[in-house]
Protein backbone atom coordinates (compact mmCIF):
# COMPACT_ATOMS: atom_id res chain seq x y z
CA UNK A 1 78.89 100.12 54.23
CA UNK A 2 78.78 97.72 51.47
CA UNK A 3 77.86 93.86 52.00
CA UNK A 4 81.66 92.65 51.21
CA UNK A 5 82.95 95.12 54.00
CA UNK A 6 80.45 94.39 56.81
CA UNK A 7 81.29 90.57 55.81
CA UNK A 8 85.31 91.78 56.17
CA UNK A 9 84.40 93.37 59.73
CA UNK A 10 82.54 90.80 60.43
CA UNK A 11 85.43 87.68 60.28
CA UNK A 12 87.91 90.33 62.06
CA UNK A 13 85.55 90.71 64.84
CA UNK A 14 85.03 86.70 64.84
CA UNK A 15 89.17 86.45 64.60
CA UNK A 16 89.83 88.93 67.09
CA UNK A 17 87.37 87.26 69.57
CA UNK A 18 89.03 83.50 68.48
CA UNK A 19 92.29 85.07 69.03
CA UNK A 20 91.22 86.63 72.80
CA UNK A 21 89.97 83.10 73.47
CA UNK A 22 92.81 81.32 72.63
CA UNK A 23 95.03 83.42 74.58
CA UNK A 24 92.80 83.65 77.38
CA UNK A 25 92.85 79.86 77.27
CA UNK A 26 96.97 79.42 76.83
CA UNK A 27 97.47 82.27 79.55
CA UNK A 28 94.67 82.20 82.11
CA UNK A 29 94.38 85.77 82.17
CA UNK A 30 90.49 86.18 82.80
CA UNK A 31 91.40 83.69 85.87
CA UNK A 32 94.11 86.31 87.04
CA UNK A 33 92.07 89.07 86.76
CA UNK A 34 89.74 87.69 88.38
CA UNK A 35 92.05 86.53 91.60
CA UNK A 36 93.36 90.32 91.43
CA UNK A 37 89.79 91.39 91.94
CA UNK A 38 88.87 89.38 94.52
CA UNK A 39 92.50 90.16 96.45
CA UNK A 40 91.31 93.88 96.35
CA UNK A 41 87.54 92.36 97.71
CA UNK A 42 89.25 90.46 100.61
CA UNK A 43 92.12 93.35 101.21
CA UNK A 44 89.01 95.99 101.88
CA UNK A 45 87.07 93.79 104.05
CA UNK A 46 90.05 93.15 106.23
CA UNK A 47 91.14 97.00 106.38
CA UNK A 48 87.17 97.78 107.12
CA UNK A 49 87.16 94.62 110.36
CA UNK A 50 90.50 96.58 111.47
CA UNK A 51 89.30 99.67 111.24
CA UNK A 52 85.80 98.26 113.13
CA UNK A 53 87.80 96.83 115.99
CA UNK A 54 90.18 100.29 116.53
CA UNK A 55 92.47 99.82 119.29
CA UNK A 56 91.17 96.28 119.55
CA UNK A 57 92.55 95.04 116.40
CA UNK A 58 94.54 92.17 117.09
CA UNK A 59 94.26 88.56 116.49
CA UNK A 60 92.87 87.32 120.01
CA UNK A 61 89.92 90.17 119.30
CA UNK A 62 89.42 88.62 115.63
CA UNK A 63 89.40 85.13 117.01
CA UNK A 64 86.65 86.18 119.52
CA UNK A 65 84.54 87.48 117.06
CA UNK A 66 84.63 84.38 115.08
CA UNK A 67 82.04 81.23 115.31
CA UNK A 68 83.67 79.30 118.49
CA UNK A 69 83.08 76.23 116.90
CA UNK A 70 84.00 76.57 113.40
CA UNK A 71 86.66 74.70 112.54
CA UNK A 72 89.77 77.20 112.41
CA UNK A 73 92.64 74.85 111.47
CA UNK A 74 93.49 72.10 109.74
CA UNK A 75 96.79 70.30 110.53
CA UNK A 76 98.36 66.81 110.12
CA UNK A 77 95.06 64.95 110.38
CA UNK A 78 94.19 67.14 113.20
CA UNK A 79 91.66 70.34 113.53
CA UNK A 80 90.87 72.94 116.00
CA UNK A 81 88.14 75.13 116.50
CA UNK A 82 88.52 79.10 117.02
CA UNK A 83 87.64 77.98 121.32
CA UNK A 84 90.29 75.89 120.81
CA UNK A 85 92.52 78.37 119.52
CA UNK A 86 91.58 80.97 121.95
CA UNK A 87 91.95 78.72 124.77
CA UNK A 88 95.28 78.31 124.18
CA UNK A 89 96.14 82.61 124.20
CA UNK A 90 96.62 84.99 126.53
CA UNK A 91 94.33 87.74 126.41
């Protein structure tokens, strides 16, 4: 290649990547993608904890296997802890 057409390729390449920028920027989709990825991340760890527990898979089973004092809701100024939570279901 010439120096005039490696200069050409060169401002397309810097164009294309101004244009994928600006785009990016106006449309958020590197932020979307990323969300979509992490929605796939979360829906696999959930399927593998269900999957773990077997016949056990139900919420009072997930609540016991959480930290009982980790804060587990937050509500009106008010918060309750997964004990808390428990405490109030029937097994």
């Amino acid at each position: 290649m010439d120096r005039v057409a490696l200069q050409a390729l060169g401002a397309t390449a810097a164009a294309v990547a101004g244009a994928a920028a600006y785009i990016d920027g106006k449309f958020a989709i590197s932020k979307d993608i990323r969300q979509v990825l992490r929605d796939r991340a979360f829906g696999r760890a959930i399927g593998a904890r269900i999957k773990e527990l077997g016949d056990e898979a139900t919420l009072y089973h997930l609540l016991a296997r959480a930290d009982p004092t980790a804060t587990a809701l937050w509500f009106e100024h008010r918060s309750w802890t997964y004990a808390q939570l428990r405490s109030g279901m029937k097994n």
